[in-house]
C-alpha atoms as a PDB file:
ATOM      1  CA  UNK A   1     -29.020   2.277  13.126  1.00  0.00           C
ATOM      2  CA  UNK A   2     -31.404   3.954  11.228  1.00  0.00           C
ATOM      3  CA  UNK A   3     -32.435   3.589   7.268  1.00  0.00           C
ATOM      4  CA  UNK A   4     -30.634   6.142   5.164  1.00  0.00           C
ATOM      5  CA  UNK A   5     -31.041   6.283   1.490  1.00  0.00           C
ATOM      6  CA  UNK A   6     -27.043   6.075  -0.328  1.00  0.00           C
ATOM      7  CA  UNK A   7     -25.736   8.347  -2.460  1.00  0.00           C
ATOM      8  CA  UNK A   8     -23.151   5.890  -4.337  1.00  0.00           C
ATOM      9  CA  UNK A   9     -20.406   8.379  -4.848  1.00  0.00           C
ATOM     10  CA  UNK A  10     -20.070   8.907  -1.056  1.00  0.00           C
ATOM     11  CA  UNK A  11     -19.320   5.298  -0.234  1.00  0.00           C
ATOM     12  CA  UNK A  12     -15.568   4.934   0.424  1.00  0.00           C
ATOM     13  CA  UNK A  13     -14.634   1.705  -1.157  1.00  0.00           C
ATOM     14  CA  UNK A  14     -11.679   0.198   0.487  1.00  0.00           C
ATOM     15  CA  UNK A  15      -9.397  -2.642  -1.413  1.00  0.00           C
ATOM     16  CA  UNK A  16      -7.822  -5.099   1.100  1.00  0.00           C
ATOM     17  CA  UNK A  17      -5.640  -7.813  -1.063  1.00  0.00           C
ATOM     18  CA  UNK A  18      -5.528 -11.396   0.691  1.00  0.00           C
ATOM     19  CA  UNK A  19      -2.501 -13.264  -0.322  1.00  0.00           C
ATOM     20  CA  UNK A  20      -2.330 -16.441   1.993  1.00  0.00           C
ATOM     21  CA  UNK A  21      -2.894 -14.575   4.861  1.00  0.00           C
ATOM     22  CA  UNK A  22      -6.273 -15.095   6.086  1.00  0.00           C
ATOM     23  CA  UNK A  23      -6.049 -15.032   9.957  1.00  0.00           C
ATOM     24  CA  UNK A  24      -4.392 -11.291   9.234  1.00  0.00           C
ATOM     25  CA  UNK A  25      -7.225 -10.389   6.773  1.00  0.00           C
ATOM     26  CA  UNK A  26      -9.955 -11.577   9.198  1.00  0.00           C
ATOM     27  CA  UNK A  27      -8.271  -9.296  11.712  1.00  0.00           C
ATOM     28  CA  UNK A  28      -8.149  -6.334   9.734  1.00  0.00           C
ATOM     29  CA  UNK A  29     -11.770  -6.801   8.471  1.00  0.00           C
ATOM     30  CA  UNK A  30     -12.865  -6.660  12.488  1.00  0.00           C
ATOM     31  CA  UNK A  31     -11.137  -3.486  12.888  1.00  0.00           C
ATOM     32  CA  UNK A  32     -12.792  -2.403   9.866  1.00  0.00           C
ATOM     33  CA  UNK A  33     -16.309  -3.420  11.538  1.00  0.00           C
ATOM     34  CA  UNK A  34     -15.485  -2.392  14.557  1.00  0.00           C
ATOM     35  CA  UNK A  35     -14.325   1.470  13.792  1.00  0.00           C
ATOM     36  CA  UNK A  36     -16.340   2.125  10.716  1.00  0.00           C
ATOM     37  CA  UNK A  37     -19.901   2.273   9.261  1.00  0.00           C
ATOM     38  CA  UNK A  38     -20.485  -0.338   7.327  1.00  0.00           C
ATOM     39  CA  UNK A  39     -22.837   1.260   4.976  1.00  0.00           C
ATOM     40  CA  UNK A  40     -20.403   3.825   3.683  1.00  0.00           C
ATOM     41  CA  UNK A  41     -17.019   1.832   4.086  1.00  0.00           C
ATOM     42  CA  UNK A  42     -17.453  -1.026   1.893  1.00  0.00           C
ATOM     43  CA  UNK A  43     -14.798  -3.647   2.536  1.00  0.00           C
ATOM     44  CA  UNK A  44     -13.815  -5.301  -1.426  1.00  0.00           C
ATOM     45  CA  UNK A  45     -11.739  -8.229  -0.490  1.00  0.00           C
ATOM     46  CA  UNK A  46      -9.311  -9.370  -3.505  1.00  0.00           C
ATOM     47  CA  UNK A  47      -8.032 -12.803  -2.558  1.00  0.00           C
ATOM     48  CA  UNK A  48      -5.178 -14.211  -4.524  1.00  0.00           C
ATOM     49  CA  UNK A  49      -4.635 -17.486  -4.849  1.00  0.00           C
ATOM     50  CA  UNK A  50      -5.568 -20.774  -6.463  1.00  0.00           C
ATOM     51  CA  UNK A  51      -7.467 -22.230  -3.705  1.00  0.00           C
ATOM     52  CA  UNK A  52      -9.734 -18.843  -3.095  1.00  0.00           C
ATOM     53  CA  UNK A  53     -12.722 -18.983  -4.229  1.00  0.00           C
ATOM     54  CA  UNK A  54     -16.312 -19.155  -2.236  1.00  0.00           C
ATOM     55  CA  UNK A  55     -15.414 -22.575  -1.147  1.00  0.00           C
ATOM     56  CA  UNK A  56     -12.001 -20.737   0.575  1.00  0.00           C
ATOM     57  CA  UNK A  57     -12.009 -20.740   4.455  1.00  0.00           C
ATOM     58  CA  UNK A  58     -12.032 -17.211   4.286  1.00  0.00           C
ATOM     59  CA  UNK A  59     -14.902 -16.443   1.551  1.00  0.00           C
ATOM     60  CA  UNK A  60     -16.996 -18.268   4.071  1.00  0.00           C
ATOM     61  CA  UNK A  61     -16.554 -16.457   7.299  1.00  0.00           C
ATOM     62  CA  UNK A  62     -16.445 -13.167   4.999  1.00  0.00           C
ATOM     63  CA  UNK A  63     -19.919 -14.277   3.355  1.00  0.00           C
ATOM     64  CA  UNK A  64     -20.983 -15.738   6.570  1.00  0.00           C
ATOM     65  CA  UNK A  65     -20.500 -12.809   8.956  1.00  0.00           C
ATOM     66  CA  UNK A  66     -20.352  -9.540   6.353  1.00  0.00           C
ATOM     67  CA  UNK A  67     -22.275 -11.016   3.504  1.00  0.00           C
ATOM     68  CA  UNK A  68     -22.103  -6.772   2.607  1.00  0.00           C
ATOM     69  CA  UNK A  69     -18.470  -7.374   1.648  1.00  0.00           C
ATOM     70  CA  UNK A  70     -17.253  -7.210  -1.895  1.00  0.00           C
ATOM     71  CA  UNK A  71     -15.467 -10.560  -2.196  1.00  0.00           C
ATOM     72  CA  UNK A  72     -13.053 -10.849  -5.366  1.00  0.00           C
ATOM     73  CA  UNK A  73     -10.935 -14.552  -5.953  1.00  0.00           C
ATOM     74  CA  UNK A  74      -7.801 -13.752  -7.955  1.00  0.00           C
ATOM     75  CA  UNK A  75      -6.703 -17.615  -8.969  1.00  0.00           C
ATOM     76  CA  UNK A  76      -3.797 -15.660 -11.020  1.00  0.00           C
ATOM     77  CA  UNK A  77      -1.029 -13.826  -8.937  1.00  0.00           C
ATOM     78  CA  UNK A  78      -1.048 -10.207 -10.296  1.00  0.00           C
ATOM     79  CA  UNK A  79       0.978  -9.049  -7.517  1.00  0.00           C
ATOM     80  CA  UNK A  80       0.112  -5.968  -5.321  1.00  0.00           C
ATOM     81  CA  UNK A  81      -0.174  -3.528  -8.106  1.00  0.00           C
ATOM     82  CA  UNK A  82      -1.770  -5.827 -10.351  1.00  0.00           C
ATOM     83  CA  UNK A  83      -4.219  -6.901  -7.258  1.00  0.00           C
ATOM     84  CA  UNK A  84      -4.616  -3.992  -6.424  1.00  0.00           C
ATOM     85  CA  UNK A  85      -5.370  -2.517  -9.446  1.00  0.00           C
ATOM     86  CA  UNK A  86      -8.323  -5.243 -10.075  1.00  0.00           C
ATOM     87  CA  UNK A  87     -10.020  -4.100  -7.199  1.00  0.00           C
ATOM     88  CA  UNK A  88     -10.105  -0.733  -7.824  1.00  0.00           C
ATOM     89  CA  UNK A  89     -11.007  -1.141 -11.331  1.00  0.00           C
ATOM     90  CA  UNK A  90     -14.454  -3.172  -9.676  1.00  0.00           C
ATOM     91  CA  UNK A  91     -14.588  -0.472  -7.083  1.00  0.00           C
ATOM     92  CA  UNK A  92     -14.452   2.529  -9.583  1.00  0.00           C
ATOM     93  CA  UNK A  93     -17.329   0.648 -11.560  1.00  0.00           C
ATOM     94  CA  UNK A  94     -19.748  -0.506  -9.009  1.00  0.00           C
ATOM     95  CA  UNK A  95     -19.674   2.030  -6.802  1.00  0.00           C
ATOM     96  CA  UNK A  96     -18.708   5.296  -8.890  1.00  0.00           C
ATOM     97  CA  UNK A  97     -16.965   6.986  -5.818  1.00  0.00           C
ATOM     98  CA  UNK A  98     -15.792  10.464  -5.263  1.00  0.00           C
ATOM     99  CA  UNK A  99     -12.622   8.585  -3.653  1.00  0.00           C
ATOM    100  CA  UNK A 100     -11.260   5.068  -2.792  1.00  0.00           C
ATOM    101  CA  UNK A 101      -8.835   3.444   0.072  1.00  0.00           C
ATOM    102  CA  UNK A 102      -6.231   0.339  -0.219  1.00  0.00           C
ATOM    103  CA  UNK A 103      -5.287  -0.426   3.078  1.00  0.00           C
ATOM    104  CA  UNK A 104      -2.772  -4.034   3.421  1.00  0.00           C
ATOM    105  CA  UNK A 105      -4.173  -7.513   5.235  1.00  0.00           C
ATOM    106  CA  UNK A 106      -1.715  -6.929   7.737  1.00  0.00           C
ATOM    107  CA  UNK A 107      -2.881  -4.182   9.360  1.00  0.00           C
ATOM    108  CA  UNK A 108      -5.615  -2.866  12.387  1.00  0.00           C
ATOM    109  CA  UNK A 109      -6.904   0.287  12.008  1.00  0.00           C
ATOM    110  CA  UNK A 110      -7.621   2.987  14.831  1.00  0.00           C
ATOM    111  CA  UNK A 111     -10.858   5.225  15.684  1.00  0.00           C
ATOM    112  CA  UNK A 112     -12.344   5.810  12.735  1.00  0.00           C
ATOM    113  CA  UNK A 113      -9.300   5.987  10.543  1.00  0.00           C
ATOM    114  CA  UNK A 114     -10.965   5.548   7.326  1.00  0.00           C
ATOM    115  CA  UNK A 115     -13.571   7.637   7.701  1.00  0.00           C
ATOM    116  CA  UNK A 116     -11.004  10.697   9.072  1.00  0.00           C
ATOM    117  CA  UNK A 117      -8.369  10.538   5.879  1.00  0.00           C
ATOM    118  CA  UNK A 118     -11.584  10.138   3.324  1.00  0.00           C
ATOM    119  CA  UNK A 119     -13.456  13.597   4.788  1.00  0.00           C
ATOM    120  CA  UNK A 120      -9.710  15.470   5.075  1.00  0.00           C
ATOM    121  CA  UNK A 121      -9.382  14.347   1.382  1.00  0.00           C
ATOM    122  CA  UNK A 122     -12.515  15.102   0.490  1.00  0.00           C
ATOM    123  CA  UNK A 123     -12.438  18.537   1.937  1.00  0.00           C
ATOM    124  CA  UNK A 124      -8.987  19.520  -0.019  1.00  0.00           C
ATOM    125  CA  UNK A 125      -9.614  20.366  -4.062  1.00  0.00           C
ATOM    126  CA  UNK A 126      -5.516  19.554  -5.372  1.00  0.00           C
ATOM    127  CA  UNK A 127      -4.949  16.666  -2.602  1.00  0.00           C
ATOM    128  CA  UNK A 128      -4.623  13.466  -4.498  1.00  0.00           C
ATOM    129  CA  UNK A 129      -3.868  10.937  -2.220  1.00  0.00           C
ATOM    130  CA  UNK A 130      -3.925  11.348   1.984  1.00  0.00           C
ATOM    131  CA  UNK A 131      -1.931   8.771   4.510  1.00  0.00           C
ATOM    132  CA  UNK A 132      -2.449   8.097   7.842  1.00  0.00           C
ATOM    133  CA  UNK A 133      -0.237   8.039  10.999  1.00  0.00           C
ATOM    134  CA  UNK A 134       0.924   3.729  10.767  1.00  0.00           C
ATOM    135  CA  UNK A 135       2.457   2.182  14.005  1.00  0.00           C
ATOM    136  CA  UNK A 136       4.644  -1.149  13.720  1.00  0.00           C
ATOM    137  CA  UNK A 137       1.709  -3.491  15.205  1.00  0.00           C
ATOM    138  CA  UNK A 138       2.880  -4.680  18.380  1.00  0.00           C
ATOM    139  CA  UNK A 139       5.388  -7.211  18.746  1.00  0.00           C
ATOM    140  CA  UNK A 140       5.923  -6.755  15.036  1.00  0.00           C
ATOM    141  CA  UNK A 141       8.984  -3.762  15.400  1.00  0.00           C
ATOM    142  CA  UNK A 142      12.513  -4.150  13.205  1.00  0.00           C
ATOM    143  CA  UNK A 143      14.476  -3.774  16.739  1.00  0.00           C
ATOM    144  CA  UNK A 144      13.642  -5.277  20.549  1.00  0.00           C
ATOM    145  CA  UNK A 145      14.620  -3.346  23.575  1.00  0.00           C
ATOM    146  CA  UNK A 146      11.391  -0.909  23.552  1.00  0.00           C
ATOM    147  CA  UNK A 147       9.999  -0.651  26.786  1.00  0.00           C
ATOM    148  CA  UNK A 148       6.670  -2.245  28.151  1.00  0.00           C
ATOM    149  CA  UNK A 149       4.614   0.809  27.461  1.00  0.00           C
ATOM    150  CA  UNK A 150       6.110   1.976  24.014  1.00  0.00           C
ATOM    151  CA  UNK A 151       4.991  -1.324  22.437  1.00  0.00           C
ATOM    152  CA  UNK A 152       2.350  -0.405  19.935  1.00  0.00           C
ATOM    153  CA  UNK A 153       3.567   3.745  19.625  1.00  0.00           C
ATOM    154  CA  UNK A 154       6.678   2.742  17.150  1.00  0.00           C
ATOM    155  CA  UNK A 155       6.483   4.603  14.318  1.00  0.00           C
ATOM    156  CA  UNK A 156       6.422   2.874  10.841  1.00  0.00           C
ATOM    157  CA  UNK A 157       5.382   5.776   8.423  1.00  0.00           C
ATOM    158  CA  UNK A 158       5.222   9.216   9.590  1.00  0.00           C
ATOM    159  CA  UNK A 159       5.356  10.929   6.083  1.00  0.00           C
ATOM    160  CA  UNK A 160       7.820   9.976   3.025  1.00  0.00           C
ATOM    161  CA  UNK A 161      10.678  11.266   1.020  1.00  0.00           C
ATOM    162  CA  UNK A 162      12.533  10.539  -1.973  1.00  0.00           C
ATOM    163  CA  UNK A 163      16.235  10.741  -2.194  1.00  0.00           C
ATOM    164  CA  UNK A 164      17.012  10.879  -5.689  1.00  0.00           C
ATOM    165  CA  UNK A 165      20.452  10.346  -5.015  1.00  0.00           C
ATOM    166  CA  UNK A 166      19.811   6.642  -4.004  1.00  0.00           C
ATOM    167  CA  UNK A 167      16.916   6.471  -5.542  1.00  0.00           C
ATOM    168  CA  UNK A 168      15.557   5.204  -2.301  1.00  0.00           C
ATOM    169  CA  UNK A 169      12.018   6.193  -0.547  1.00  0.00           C
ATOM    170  CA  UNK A 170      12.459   6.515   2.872  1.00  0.00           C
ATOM    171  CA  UNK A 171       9.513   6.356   5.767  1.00  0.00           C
ATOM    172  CA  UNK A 172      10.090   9.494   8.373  1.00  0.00           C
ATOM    173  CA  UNK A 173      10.100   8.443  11.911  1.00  0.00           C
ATOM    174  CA  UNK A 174      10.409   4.779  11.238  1.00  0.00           C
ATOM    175  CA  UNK A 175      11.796   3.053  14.361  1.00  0.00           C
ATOM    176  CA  UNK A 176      10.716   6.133  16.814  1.00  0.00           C
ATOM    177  CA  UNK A 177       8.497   6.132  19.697  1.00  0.00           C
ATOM    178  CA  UNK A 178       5.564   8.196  18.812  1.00  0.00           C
ATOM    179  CA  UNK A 179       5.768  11.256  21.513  1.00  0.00           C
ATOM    180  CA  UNK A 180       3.432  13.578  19.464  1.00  0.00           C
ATOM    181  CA  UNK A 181       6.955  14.530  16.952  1.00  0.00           C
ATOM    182  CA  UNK A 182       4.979  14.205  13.910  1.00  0.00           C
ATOM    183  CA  UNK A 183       1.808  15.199  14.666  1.00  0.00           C
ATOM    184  CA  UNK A 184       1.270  18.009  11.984  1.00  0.00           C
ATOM    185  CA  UNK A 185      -0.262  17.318   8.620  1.00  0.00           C
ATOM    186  CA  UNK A 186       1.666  18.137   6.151  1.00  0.00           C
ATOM    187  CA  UNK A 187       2.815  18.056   2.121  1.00  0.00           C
ATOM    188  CA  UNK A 188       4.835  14.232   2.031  1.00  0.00           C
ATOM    189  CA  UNK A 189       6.853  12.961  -1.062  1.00  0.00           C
ATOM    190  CA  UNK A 190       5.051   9.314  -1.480  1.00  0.00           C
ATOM    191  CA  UNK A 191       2.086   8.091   0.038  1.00  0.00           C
ATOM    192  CA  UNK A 192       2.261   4.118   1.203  1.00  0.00           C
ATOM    193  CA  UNK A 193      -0.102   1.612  -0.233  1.00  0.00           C
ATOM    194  CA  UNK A 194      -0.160   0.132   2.997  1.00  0.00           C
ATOM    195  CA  UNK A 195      -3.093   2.737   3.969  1.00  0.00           C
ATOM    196  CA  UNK A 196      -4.220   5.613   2.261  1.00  0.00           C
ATOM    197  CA  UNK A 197      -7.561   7.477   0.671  1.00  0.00           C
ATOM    198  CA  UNK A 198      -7.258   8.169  -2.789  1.00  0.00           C
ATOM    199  CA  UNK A 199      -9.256  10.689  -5.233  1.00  0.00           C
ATOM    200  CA  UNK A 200     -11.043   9.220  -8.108  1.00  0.00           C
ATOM    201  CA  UNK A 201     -10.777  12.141 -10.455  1.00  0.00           C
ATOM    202  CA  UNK A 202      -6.782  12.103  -9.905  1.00  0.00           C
ATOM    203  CA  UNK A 203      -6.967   8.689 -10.635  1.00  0.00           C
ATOM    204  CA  UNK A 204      -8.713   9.035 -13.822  1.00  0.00           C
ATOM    205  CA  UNK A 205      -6.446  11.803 -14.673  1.00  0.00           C
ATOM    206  CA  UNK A 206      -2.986   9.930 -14.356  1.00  0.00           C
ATOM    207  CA  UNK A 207      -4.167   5.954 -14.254  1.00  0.00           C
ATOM    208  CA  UNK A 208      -3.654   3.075 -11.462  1.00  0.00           C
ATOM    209  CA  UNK A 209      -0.721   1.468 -10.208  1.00  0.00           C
ATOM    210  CA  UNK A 210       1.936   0.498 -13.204  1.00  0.00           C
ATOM    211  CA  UNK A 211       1.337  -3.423 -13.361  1.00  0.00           C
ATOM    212  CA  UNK A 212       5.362  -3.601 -14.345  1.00  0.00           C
ATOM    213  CA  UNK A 213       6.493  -3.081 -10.852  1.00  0.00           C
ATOM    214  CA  UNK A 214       4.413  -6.237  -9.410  1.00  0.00           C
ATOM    215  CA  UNK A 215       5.580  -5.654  -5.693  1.00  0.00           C
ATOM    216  CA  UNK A 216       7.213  -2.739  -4.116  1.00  0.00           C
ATOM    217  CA  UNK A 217       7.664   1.189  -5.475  1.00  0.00           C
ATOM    218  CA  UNK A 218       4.484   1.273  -7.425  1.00  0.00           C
ATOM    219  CA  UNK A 219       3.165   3.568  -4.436  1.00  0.00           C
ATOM    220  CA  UNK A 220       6.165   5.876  -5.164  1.00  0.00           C
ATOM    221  CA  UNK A 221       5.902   5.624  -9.014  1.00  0.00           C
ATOM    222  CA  UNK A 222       2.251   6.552  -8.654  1.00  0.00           C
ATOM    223  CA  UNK A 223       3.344   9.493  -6.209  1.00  0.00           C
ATOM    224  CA  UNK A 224       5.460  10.678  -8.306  1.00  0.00           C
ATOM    225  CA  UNK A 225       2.936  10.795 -11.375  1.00  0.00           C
ATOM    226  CA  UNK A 226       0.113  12.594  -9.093  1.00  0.00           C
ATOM    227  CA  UNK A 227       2.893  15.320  -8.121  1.00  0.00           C
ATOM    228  CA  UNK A 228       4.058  16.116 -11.927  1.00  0.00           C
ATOM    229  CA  UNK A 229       0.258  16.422 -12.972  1.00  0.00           C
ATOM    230  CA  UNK A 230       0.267  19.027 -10.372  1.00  0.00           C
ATOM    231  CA  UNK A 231      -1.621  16.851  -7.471  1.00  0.00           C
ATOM    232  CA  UNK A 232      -0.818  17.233  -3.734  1.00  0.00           C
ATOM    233  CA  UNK A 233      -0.220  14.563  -0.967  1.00  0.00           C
ATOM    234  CA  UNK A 234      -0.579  14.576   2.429  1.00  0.00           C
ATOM    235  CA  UNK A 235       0.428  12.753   5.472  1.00  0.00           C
ATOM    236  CA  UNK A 236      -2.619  13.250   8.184  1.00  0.00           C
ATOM    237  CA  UNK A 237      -1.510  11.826  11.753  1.00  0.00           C
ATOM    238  CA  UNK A 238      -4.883  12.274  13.166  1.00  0.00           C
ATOM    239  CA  UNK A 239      -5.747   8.482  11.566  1.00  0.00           C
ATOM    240  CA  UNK A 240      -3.964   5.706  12.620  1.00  0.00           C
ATOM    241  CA  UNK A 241      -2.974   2.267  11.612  1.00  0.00           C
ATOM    242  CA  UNK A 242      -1.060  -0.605  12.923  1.00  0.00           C
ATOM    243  CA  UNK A 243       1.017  -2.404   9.823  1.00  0.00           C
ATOM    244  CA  UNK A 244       2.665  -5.963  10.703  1.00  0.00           C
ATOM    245  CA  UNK A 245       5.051  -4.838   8.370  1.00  0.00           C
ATOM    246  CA  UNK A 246       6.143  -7.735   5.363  1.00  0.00           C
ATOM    247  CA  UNK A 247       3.352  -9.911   6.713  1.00  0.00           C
ATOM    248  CA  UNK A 248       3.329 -11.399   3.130  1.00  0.00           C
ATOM    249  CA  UNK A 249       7.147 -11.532   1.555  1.00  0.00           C
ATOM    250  CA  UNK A 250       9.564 -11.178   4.800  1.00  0.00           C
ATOM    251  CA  UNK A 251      11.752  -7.944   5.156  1.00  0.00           C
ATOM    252  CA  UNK A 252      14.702  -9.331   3.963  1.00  0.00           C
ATOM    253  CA  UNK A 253      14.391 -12.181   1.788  1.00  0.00           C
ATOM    254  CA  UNK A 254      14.798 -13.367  -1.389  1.00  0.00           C
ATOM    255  CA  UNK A 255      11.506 -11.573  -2.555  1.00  0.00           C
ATOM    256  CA  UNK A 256      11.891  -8.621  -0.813  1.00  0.00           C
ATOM    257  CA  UNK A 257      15.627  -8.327  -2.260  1.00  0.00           C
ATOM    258  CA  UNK A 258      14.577  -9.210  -6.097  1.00  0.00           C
ATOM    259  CA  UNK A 259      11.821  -6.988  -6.024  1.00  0.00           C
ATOM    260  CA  UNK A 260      13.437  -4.068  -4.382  1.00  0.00           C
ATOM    261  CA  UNK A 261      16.566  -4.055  -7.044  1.00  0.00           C
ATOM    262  CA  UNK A 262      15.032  -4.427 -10.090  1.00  0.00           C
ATOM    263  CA  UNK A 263      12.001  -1.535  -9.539  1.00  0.00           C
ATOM    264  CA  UNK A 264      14.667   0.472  -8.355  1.00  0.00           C
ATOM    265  CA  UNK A 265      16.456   0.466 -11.602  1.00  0.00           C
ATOM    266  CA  UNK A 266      13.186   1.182 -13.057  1.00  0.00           C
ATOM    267  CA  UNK A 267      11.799   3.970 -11.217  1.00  0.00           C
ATOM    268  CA  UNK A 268      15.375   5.544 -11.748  1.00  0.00           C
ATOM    269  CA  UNK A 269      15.161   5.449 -15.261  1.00  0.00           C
ATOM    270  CA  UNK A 270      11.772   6.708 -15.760  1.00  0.00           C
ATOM    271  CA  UNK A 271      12.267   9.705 -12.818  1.00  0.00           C
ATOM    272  CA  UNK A 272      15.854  10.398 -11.534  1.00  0.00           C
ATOM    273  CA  UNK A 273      18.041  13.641 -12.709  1.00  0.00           C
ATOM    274  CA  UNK A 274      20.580  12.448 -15.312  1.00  0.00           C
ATOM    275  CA  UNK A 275      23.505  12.286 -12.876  1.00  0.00           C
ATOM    276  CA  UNK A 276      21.707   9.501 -10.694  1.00  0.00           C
ATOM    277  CA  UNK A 277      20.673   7.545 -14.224  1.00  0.00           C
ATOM    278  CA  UNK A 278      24.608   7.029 -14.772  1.00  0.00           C
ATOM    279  CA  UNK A 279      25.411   6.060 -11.179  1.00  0.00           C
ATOM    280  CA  UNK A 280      22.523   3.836 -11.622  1.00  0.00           C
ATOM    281  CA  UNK A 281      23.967   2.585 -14.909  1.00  0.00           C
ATOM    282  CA  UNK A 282      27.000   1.834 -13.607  1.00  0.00           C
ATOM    283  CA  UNK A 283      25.795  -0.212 -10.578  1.00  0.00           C
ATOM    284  CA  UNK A 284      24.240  -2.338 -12.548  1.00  0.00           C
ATOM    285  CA  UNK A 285      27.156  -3.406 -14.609  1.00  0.00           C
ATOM    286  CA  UNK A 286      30.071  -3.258 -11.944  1.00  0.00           C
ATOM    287  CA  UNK A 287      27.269  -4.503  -9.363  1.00  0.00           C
ATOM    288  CA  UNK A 288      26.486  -7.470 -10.939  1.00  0.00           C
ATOM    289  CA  UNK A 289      29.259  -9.961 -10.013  1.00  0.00           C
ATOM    290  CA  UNK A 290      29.443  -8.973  -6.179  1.00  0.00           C
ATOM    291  CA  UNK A 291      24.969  -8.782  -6.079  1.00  0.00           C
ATOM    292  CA  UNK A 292      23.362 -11.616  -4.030  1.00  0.00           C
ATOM    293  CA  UNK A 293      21.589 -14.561  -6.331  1.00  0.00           C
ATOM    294  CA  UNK A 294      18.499 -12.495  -6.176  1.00  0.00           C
ATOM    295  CA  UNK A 295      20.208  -8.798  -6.888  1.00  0.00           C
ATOM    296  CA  UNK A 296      21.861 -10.462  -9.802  1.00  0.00           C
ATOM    297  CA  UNK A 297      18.648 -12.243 -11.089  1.00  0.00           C
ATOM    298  CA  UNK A 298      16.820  -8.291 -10.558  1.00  0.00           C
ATOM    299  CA  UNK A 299      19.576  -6.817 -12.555  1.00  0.00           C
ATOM    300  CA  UNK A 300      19.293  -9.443 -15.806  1.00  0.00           C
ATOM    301  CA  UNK A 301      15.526  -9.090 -15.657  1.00  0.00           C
ATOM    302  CA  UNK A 302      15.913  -5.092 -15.635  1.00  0.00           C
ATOM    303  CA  UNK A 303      18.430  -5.506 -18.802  1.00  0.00           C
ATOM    304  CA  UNK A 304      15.823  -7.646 -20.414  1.00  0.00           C
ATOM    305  CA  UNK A 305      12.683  -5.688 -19.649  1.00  0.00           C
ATOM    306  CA  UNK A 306      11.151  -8.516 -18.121  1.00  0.00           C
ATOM    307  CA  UNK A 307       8.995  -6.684 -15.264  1.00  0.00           C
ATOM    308  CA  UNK A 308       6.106  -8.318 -13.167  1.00  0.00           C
ATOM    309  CA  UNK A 309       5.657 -11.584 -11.920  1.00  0.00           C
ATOM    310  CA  UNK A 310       9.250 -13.747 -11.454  1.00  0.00           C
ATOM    311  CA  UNK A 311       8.548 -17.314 -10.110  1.00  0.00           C
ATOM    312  CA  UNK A 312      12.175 -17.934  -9.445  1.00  0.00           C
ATOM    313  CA  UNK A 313      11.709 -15.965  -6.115  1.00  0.00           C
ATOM    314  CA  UNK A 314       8.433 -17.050  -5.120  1.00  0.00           C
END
């Protein structure tokens, strides 16, 4: 490859949060290597944990094989918006860029995936934030019973929407064979931290991730910001990533329950119509006694303001 001379604010920064999950990391870093150039996607690693550190099995192969990589240790869990957050704060500084990308450990990403989203972004002046096409990874789909040559085409994320009703974000297309259905860009509700190109000067305009949510809706909460300043997003199926979907907390558990409840309750009090805050209100009180261990812990915490980290469910 030929010598070019940089201009910093056209490297694409991209943050990829390790949390125990090296083996996943190292696989989405090789997708990254394979599919991208190297000199304008730069790969900051964030790696969480009290053993990470350049002694950690996977600062070494990063440092060994991609000593270009941006490797951050995180000995204190900040959780993915707090993680997250870190590494684009480093990002933003270092490299000054016209946009940046957070894409999760657990995913593989297609032909130039990166590198698509970041020039439609780039190419749009009231787009904030752009999200890719993102496939269960194969093997990895909520349901069995797909056939042989479906494996891999299930859809995960084809575009989101709120329903302020629930107070739920919803993926479209989750669980559907992709047959070309949702293959228009288009205007979405929420993009999904799992993958997606953000715009620097939106981000300086309405801030980062909100560190109070720790894990799960600070995409939407940050969605939802962008849109009231008067920012677009987009879903752009052209890109395309494969998610393993809850590689870190398990769809389901404990975590994924305590986590889920109590941002709920405070995304719905910060954004829902009136009429939702009172069914909202009243689900947490009547609720309570019929909620699992973890739905009741999510609810007390909510009453008591105490947001991020909760090492009851960890």
């Amino acid at each position: 490859m030929a010598d070019i001379t940089l201009n910093m604010s056209n490297i694409l920064p991209i943050i990829i949060v390790n949390y125990q999950n090296p083996s996943n990391t190292l696989e989405c870093l090789e997708s990254i290597a394979k599919e991208e150039d190297l000199n304008l996607i730069k790969p900051v690693v964030v790696d969480v944990g009290k053993n990470s550190g350049k002694a950690s099995a996977l600062a070494k192969k990063i440092i060994g094989r991609w000593p270009e990589i941006d490797y951050l240790p995180l000995k204190k869990n900040l959780g993915f918006s707090g993680a997250n957050n870190y590494g684009l704060r480093f990002s933003l500084e270092k490299y000054q860029p016209k946009s940046v990308a957070l894409l999760n450990d657990d995913t593989v990403i297609g032909e130039r995936a990166l590198t698509q989203l970041n020039q439609y972004l780039l190419n749009q002046k009231k787009i904030a934030a752009v999200s890719p096409k993102i496939l269960f990874y194969p093997g990895k789909e909520f349901h069995k019973g797909y056939r042989q040559n479906e494996i891999g085409q299930v859809i995960w994320y084809a575009g989101g929407a709120i329903d302020w009703r629930e107070v739920v974000g919803f993926h479209i297309g989750v669980d559907e064979v992709d047959r070309g259905q949702y293959d228009q860009t288009r205007t979405t509700d929420f993009f999904t931290g799992c993958s997606v190109v953000l715009k620097t000067s939106a981000l300086q305009e309405v801030g980062l991730f909100d560190d109070k949510y720790f894990l799960y809706l600070e995409d939407l909460d940050l969605s939802v910001r962008l849109k009231k300043a008067g920012w677009d997003i987009k879903y752009y199926p052209e890109a395309k990533v494969w998610h393993k979907n809850a590689g870190s907390s398990g769809s389901g558990s404990k975590l994924h329950m305590y986590y889920q409840t109590r941002n709920k309750f405070l995304f719905g009090e910060k954004y829902a119509p009136w009429r939702t805050k009172l069914f909202l209100l009243k689900n947490l009180l009547v609720g309570y006694s019929s909620a699992s261990v973890a739905g009741r812990l999510a609810r007390r915490d909510y009453i008591l303001r105490k947001y991020g980290h909760q090492s009851k469910v960890h």
